[in-house]
N, C-alpha and C. Protein backbone atom coordinates (compact mmCIF):
# COMPACT_ATOMS: atom_id res chain seq x y z
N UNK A 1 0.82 -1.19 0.00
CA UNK A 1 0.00 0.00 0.00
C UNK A 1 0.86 1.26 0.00
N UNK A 2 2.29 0.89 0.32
CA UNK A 2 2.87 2.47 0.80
C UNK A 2 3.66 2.48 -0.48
N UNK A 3 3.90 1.41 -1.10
CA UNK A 3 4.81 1.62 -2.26
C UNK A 3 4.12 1.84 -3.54
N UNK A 4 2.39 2.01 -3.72
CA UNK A 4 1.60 2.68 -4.24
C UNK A 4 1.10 3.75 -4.40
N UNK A 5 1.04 4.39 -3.06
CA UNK A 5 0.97 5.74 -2.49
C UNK A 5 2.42 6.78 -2.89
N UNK A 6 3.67 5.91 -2.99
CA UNK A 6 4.53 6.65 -3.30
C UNK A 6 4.44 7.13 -4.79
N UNK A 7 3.53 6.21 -5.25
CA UNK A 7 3.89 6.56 -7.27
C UNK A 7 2.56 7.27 -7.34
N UNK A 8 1.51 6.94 -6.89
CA UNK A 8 -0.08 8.07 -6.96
C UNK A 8 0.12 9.05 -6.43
N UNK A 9 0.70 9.65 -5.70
CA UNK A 9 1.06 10.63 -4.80
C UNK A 9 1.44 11.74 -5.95
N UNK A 10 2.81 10.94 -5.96
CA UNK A 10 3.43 12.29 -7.45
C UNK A 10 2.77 12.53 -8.18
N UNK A 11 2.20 11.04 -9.15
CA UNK A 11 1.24 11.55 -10.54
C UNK A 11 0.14 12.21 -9.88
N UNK A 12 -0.88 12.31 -9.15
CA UNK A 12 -1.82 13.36 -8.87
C UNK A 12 -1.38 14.77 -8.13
N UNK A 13 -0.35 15.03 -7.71
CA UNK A 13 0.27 16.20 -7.55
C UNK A 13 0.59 16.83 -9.26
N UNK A 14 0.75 16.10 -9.84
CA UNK A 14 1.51 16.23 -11.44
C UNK A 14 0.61 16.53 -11.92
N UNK A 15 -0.57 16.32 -11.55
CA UNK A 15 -1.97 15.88 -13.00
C UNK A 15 -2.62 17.60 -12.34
N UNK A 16 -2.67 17.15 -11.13
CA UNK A 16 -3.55 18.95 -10.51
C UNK A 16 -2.60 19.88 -10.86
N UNK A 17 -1.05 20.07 -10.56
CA UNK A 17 -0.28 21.18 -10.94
C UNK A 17 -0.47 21.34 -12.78
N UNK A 18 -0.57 20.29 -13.27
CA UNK A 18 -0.69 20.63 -14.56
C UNK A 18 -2.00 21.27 -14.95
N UNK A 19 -3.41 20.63 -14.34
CA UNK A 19 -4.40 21.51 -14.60
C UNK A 19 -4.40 23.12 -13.96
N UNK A 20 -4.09 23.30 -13.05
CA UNK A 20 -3.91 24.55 -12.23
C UNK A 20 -3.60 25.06 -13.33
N UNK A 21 -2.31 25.05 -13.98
CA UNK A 21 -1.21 25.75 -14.77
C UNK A 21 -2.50 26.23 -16.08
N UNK A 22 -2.92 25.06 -16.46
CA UNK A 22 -3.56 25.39 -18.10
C UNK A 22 -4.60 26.17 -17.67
N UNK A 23 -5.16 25.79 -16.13
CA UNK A 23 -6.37 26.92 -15.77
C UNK A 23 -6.46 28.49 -15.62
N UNK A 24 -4.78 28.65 -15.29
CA UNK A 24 -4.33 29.83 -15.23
C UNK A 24 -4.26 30.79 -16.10
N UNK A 25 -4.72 32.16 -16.15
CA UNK A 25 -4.54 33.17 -17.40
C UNK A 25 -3.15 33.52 -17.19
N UNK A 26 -2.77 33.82 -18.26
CA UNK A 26 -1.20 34.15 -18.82
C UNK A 26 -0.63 34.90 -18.07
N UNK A 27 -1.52 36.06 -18.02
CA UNK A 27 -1.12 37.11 -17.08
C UNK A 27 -0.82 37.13 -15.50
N UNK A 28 -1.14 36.05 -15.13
CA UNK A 28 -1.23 35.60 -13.70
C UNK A 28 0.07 34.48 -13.29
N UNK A 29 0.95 34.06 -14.59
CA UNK A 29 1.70 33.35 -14.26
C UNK A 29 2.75 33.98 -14.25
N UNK A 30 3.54 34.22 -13.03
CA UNK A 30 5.03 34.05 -12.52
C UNK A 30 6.05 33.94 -13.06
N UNK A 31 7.27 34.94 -13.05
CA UNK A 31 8.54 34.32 -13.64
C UNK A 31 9.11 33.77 -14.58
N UNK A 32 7.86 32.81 -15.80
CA UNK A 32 8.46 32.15 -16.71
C UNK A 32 6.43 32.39 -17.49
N UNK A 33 6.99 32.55 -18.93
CA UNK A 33 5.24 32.08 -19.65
C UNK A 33 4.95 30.91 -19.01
N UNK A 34 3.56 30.80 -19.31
CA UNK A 34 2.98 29.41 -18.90
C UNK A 34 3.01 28.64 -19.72
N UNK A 35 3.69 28.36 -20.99
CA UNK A 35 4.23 26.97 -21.82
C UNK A 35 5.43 26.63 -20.58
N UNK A 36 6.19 27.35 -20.55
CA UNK A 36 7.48 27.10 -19.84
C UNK A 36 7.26 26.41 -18.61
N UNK A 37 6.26 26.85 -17.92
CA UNK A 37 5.52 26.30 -16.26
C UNK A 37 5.28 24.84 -16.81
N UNK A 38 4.15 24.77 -18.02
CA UNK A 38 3.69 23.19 -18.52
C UNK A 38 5.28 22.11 -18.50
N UNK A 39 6.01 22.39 -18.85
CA UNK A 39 6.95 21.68 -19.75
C UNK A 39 8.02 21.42 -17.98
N UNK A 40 8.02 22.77 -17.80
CA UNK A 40 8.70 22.15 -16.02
C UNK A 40 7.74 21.53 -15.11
N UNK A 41 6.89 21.60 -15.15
CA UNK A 41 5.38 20.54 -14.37
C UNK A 41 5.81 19.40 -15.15
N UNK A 42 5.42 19.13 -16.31
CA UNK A 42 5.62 17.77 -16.82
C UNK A 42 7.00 16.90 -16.85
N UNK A 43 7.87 17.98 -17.14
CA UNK A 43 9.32 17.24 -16.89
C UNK A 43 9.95 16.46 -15.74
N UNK A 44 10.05 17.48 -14.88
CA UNK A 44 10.23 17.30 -13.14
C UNK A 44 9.35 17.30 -12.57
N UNK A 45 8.90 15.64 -12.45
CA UNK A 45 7.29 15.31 -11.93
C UNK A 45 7.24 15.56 -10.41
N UNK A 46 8.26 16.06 -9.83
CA UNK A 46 7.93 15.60 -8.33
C UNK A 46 8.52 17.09 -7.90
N UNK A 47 9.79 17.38 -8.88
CA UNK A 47 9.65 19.01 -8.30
C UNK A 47 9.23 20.21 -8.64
N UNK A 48 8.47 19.94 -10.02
CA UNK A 48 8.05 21.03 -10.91
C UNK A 48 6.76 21.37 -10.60
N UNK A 49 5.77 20.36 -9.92
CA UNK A 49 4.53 20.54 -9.51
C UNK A 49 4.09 21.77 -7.78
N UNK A 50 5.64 21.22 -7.58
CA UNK A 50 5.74 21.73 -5.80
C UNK A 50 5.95 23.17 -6.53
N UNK A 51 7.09 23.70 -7.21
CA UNK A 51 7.82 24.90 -7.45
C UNK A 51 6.84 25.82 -8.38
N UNK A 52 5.68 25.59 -8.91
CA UNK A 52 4.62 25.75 -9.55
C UNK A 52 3.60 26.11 -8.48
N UNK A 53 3.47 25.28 -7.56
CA UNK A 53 2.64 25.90 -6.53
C UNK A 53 3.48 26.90 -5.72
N UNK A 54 4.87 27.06 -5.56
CA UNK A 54 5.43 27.91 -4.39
C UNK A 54 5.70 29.20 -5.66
N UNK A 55 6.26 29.37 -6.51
CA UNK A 55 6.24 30.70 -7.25
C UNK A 55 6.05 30.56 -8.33
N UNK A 56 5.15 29.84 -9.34
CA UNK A 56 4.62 29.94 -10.28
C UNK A 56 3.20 30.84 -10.42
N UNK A 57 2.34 30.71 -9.45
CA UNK A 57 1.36 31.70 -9.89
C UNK A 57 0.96 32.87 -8.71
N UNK A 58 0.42 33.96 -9.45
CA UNK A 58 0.42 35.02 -8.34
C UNK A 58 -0.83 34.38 -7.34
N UNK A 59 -0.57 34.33 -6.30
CA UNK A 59 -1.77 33.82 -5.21
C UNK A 59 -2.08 35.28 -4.34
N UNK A 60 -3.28 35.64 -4.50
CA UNK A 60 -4.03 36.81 -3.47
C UNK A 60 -5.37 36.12 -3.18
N UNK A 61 -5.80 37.18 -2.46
CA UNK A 61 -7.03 37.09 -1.31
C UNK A 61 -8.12 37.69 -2.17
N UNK A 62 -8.74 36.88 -2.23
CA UNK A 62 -10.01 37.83 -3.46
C UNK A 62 -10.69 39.21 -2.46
N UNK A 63 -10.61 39.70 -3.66
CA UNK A 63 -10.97 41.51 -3.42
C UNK A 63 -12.95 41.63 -3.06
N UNK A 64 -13.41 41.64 -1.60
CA UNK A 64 -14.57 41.66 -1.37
C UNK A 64 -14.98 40.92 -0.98
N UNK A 65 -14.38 39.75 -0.54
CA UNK A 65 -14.99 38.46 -0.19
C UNK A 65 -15.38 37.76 -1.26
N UNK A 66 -14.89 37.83 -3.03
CA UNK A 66 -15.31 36.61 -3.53
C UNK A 66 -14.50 35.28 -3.46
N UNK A 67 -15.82 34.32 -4.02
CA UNK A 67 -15.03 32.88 -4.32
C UNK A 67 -13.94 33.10 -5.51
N UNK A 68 -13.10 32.28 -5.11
CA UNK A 68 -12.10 32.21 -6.47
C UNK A 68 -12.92 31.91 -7.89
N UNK A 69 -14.26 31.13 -7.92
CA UNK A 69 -14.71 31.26 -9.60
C UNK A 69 -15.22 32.18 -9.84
N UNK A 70 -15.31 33.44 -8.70
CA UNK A 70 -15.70 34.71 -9.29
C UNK A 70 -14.53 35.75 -9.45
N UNK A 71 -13.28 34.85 -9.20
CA UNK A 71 -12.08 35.78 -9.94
C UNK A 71 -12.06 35.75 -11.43
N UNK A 72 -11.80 36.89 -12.24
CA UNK A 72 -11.56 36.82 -13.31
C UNK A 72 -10.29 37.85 -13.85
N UNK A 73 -9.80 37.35 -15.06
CA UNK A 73 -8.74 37.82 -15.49
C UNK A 73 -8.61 39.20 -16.00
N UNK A 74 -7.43 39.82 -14.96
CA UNK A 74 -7.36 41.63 -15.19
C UNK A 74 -8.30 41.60 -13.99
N UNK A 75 -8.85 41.29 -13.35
CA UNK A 75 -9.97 41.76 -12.23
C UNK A 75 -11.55 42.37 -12.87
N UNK A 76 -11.40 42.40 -14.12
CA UNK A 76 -12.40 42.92 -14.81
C UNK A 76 -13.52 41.81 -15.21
N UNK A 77 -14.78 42.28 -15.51
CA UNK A 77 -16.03 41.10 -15.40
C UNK A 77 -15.56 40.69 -17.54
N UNK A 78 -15.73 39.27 -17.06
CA UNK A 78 -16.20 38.70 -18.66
C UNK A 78 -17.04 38.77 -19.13
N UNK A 79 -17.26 39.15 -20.13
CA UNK A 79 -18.79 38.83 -21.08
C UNK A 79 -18.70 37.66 -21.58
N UNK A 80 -20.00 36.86 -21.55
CA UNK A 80 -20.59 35.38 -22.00
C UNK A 80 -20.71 35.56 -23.64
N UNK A 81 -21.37 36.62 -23.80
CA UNK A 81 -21.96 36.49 -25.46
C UNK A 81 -22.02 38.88 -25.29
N UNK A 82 -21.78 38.89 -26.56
CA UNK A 82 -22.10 40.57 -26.78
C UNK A 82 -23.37 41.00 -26.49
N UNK A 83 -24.82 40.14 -26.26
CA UNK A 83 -25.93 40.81 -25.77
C UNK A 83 -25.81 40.48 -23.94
N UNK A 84 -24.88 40.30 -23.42
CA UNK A 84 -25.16 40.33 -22.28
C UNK A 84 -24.39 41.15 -21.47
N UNK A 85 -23.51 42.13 -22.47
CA UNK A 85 -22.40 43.34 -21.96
C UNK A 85 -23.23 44.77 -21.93
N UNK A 86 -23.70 45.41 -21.18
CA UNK A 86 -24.27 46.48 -20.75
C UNK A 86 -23.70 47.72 -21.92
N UNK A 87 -22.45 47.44 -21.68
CA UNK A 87 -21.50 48.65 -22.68
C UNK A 87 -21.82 47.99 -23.87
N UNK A 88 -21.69 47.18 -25.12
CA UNK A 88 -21.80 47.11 -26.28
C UNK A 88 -23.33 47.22 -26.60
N UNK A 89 -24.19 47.02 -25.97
CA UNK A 89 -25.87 47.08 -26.06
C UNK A 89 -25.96 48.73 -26.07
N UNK A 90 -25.01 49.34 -25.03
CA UNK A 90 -25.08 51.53 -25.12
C UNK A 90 -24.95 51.30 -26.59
N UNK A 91 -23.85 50.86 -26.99
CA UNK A 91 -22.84 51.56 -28.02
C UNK A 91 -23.41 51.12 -29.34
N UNK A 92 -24.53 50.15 -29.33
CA UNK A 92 -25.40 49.76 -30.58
C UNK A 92 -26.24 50.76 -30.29
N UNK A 93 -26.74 51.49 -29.66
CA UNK A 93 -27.83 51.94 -29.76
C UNK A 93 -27.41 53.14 -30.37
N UNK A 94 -26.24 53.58 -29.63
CA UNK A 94 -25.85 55.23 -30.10
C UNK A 94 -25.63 55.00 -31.42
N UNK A 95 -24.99 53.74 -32.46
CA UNK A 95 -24.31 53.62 -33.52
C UNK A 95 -25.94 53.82 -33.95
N UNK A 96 -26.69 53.28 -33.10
CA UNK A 96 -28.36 53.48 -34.37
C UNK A 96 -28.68 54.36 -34.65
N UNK A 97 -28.59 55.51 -33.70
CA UNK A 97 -28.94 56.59 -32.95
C UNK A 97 -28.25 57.91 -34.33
N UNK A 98 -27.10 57.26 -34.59
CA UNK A 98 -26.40 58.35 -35.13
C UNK A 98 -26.70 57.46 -37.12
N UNK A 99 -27.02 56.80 -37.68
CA UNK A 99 -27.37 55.80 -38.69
C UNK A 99 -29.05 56.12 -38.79
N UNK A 100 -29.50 56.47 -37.60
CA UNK A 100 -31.19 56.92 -38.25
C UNK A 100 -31.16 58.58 -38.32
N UNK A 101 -29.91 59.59 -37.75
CA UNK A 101 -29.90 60.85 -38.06
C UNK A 101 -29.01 61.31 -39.17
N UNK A 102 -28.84 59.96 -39.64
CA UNK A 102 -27.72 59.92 -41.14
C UNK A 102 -28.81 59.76 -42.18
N UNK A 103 -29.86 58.44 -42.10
CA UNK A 103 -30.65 58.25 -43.10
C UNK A 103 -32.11 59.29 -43.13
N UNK A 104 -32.42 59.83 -41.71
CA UNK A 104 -33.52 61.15 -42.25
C UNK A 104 -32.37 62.46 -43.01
N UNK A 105 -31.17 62.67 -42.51
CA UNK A 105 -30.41 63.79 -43.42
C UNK A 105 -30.57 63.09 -45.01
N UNK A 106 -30.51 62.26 -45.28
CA UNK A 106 -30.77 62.10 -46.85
C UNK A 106 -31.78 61.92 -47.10
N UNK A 107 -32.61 61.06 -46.38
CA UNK A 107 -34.20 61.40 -46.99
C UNK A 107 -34.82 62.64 -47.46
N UNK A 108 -34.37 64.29 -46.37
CA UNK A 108 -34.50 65.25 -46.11
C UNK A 108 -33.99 65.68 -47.67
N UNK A 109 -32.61 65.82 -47.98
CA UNK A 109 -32.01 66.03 -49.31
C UNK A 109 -32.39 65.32 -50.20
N UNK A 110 -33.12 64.01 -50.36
CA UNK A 110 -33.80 63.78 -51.61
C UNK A 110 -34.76 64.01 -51.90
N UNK A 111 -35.78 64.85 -50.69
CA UNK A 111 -37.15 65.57 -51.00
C UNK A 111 -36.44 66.38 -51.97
N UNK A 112 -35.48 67.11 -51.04
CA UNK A 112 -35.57 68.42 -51.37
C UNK A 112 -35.18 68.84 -53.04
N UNK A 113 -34.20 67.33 -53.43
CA UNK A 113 -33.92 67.40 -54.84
C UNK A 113 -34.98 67.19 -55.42
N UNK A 114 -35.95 66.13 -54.92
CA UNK A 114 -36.71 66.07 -55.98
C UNK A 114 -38.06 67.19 -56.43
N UNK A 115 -37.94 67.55 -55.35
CA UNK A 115 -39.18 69.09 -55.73
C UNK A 115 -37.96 70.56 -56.42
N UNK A 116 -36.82 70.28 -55.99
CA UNK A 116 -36.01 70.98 -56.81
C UNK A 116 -36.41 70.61 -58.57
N UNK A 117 -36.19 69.24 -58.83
CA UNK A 117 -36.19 69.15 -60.16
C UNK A 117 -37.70 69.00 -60.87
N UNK A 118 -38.71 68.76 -59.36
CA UNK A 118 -39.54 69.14 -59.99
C UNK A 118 -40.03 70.55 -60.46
N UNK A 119 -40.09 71.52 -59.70
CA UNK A 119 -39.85 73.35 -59.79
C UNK A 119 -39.18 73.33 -61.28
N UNK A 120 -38.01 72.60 -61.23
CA UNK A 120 -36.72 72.30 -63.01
C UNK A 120 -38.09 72.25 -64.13
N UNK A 121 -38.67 70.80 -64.04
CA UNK A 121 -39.01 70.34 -65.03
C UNK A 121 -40.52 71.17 -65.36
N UNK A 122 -41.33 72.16 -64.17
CA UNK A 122 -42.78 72.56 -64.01
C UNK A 122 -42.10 74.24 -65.26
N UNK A 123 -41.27 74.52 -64.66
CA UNK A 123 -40.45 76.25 -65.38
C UNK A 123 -40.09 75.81 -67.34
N UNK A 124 -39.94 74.43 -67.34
CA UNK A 124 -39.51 74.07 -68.82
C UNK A 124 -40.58 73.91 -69.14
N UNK A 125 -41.34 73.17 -68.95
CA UNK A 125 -43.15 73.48 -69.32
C UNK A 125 -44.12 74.16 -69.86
N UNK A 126 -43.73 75.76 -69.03
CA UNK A 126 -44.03 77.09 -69.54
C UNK A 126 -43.25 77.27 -70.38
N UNK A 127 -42.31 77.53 -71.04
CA UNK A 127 -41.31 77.80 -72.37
C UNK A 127 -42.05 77.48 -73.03
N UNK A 128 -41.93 77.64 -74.17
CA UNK A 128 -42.03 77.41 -75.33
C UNK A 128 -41.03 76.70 -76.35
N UNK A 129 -41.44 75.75 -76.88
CA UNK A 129 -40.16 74.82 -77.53
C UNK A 129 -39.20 75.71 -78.67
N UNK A 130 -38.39 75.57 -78.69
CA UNK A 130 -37.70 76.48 -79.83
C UNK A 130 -38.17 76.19 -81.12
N UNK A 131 -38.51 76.85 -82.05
CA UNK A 131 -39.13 75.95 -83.40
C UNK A 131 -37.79 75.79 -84.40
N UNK A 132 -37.92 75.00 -85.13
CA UNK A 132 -36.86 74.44 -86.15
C UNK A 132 -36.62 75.35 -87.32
N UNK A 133 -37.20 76.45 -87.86
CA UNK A 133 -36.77 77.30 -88.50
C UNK A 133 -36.23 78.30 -88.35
């Protein structure tokens, strides 16, 4: 039993330091990129997993009392999908906002041409055609 425990021991220290590592955002890893962390986790199974937990990733106290799955990367909130971000839902609206005061400005200018050319074509009317002799 103890000479089993010695070989499960490492590989599940190995298998969690390696998920930790891939769970980790880039920005949060320590001293070396996080390919470099993978490749020393996997190499040096027994000391790369320990040295990965002691200065491989930045470890703090979540800000407010959250759980760690309500940490997110940069400290800033993720968006799931673009209709569920408060800011890109503003910023469609203003883009509409400014796209429906674009399309009444031309509606506005194609009245206005077209009673222009109509006034054109009502003034040629009254003339008189030039005659051919």
């Amino acid at each position: 039993m103890l000479r089993a425990l010695m070989y499960i021991l490492p590989i599940a220290l190995t298998i969690y330091a390696f998920i930790d590592c891939l769970n980790t955002p880039e920005d949060e890893a320590k001293h070396l990129p996080k390919v470099a962390w993978v490749f020393i986790i996997l190499l040096f199974w027994i000391v790369g997993p320990i040295v990965w937990f002691a200065a491989g990733k930045m470890r703090h106290t979540p800000a407010g009392g959250r759980t760690p799955s309500e940490w997110h990367r940069n400290h800033r909130t993720q968006w799931v999908a673009p209709d569920d971000n408060p800011d890109f839902l503003k910023s469609l609206r203003e883009e509409n906002k400014k796209d429906e005061s674009l399309l009444k400005d031309w509606e506005a200018d194609l009245r206005r041409r077209e009673e222009e050319l109509k006034r054109r074509e009502q003034g040629d009317g009254d003339a008189q055609p030039p005659s051919g002799k």
